[in-house]
Protein backbone atom coordinates (compact mmCIF):
# COMPACT_ATOMS: atom_id res chain seq x y z
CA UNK A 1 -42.49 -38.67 10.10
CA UNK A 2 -38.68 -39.82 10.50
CA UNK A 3 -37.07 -39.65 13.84
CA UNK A 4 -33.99 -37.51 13.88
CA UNK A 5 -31.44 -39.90 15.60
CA UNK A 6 -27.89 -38.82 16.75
CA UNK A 7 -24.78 -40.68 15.07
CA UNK A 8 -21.88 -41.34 18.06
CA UNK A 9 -20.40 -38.71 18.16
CA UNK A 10 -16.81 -39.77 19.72
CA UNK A 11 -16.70 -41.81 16.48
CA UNK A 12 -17.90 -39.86 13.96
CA UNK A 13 -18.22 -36.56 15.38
CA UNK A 14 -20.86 -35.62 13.34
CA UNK A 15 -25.39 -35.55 14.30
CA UNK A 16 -27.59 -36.41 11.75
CA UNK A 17 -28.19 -32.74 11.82
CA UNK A 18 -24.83 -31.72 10.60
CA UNK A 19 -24.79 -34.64 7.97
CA UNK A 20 -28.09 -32.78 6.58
CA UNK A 21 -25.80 -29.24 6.66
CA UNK A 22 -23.21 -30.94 4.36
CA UNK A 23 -25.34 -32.68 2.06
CA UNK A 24 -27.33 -29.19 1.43
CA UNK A 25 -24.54 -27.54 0.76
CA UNK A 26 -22.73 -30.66 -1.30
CA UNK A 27 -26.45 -30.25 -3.28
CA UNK A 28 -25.86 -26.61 -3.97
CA UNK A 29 -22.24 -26.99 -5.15
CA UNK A 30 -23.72 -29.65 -7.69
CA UNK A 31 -26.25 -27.10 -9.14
CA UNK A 32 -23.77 -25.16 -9.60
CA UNK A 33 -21.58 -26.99 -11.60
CA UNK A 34 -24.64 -27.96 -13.59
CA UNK A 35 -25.55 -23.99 -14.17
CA UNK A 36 -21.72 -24.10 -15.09
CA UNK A 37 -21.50 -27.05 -17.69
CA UNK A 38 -24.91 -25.90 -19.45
CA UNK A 39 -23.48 -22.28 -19.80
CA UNK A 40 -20.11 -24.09 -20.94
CA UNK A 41 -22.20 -26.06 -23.65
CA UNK A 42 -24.31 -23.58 -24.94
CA UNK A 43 -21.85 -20.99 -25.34
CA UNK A 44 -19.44 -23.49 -27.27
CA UNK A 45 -22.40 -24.99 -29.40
CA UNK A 46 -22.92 -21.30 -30.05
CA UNK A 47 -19.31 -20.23 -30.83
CA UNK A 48 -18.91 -23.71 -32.85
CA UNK A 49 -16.21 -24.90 -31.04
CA UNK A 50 -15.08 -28.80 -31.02
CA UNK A 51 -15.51 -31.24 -28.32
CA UNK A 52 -11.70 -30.99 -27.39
CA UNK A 53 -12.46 -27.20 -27.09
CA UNK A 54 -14.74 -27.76 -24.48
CA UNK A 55 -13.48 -30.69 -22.28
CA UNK A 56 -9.99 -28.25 -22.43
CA UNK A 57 -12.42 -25.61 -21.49
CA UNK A 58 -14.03 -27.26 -18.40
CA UNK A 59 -10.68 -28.11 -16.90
CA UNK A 60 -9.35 -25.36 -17.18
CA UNK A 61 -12.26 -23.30 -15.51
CA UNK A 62 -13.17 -25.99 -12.99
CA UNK A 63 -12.14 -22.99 -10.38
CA UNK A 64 -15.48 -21.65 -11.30
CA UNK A 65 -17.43 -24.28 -8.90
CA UNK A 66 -15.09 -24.06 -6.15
CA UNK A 67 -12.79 -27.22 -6.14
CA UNK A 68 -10.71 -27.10 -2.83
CA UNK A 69 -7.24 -28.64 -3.82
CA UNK A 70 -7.27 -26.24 -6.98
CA UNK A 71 -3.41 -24.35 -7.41
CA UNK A 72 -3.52 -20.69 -7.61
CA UNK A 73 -0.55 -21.15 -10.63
CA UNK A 74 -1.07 -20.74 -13.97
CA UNK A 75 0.85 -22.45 -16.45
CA UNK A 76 3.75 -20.42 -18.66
CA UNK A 77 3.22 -19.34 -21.93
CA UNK A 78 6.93 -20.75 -22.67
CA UNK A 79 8.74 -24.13 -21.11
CA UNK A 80 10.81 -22.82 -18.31
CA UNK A 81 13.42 -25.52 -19.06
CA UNK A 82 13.36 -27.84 -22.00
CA UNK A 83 14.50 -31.54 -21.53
CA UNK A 84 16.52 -31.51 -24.45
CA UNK A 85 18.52 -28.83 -23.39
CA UNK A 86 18.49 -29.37 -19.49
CA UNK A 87 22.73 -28.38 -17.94
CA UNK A 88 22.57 -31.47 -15.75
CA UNK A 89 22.70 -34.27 -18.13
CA UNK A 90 22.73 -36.54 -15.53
CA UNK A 91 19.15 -35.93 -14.65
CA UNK A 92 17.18 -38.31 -14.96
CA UNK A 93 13.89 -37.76 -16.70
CA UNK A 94 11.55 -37.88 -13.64
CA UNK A 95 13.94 -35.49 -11.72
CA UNK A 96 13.58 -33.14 -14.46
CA UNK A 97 9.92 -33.18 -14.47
CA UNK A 98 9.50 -32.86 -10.34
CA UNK A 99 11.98 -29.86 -10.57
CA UNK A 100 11.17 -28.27 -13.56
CA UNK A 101 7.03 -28.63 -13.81
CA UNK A 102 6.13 -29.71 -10.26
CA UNK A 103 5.07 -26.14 -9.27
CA UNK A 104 2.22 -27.05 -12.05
CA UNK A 105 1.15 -30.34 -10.75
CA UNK A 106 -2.50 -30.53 -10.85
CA UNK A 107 -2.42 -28.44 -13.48
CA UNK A 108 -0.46 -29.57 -16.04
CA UNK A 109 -1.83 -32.15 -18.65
CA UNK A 110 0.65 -34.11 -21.23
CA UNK A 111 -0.94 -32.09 -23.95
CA UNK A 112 0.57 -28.84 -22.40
CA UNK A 113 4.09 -30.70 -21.97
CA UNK A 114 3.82 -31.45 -25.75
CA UNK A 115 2.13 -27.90 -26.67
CA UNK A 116 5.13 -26.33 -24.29
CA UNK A 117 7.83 -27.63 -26.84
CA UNK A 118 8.69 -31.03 -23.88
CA UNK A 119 7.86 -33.69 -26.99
CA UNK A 120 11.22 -35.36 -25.60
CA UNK A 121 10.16 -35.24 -22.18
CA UNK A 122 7.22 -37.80 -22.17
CA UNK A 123 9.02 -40.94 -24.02
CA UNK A 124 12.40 -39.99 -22.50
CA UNK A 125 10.07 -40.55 -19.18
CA UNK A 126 8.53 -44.00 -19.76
CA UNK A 127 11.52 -45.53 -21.31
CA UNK A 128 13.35 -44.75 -17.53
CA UNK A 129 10.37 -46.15 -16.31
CA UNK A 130 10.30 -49.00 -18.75
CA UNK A 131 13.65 -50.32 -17.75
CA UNK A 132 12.98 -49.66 -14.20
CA UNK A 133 9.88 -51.48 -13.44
CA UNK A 134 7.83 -48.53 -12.84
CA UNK A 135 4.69 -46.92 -13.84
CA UNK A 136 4.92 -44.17 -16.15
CA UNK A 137 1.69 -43.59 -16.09
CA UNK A 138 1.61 -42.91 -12.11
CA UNK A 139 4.49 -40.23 -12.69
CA UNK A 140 3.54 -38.55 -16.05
CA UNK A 141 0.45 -35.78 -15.54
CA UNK A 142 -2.58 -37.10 -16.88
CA UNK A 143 -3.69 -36.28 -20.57
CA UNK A 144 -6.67 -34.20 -20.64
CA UNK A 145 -9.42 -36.73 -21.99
CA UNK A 146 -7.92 -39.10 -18.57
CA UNK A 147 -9.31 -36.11 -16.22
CA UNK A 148 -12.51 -35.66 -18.67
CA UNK A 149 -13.24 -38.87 -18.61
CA UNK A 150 -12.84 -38.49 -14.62
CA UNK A 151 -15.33 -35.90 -14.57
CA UNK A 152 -17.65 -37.52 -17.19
CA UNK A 153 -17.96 -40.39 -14.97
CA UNK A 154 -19.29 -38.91 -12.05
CA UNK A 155 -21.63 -36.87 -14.33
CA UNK A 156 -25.69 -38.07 -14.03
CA UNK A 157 -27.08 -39.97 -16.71
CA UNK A 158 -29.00 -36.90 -17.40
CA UNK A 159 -25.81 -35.04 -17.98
CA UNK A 160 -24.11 -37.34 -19.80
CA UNK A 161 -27.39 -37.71 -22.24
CA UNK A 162 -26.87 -33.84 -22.70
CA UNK A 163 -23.57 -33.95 -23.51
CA UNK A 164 -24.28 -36.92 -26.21
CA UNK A 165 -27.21 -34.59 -27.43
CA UNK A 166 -24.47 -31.69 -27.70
CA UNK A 167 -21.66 -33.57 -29.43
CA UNK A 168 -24.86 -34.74 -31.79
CA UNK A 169 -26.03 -31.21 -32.82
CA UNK A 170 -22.64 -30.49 -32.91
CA UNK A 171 -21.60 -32.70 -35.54
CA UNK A 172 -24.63 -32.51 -37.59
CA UNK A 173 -23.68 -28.64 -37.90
CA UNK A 174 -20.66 -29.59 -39.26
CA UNK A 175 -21.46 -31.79 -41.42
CA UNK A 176 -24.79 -29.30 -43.08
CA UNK A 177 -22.24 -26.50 -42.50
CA UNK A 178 -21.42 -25.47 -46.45
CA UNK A 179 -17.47 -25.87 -47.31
């Protein structure tokens, strides 16, 4: 039998005791999002939708397992400003995007900007940045398969075998699937 020993507490704060509390409850948030992503999977593989479909699908209903930092805004159906047509010419292009689509940070992919009607937007962006000496890439939102591939990477390898498995069925179904 382990000994239960204390952690200092004017350091860390924290017993042993309330380390076990977290990690419980860190455990039951990850079942969770497993119930979640094998109800994601089965449904798509059911309704025959695409990969794409369903990383798009697990972003955008990550709210489901309780993320903390997770906006309560929804992206518009419509760009609220285009670049092209932005008043204030003198804008530059990351101005524009802080003003116009920083409510949606977090949100937001480059896929949306581009869906949204923005196709200027995005090389507009990293040519300022080009001539600049900055890093487009740490200014644009990411592109969907960036935060997929975040959240693939954190996945188990028995996860990420059942998402192979998935994609696997998935094309095989496809390809038997009479045209």
């Amino acid at each position: 039998m382990t000994e239960k020993t204390e952690l200092p507490e004017e350091e860390y704060g924290l017993t042993e005791t309330a380390l076990d509390i977290m990690h419980n409850h860190l455990v039951s948030k990850l079942e969770v999002l497993r119930a979640f992503l094998t109800t994601v999977f089965s449904e798509a593989a059911e309704a025959g939708l695409t990969k794409q479909d369903v990383m798009s699908a697990i972003l955008r209903h990550h709210d489901i397992i309780g993320e903390p930092n997770i906006p309560s805004v929804e992206l518009p159906d419509t760009a609220p400003e285009l670049y092209a047509e932005r008043a204030n010419k003198a804008e530059t292009p990351v101005e524009f995007l802080a003003r116009v689509w920083g409510p949606f940070e977090g949100i937001l992919h480059r896929e949306d900007l581009i869906r949204l009607g923005e196709d200027r937007l995005i090389p507009s962006l990293q040519m300022f940045c080009h001539r600049r000496h900055l890093d487009a890439e740490a200014i644009l939102p990411p592109s969907i398969k960036t935060k997929v591939d975040e959240i693939v990477a954190a996945w188990t390898p028995e996860e990420k075998l059942a998402a192979e498995l998935w994609t696997y069925r998935q094309s095989n179904a496809r390809r038997r699937a009479p045209k």
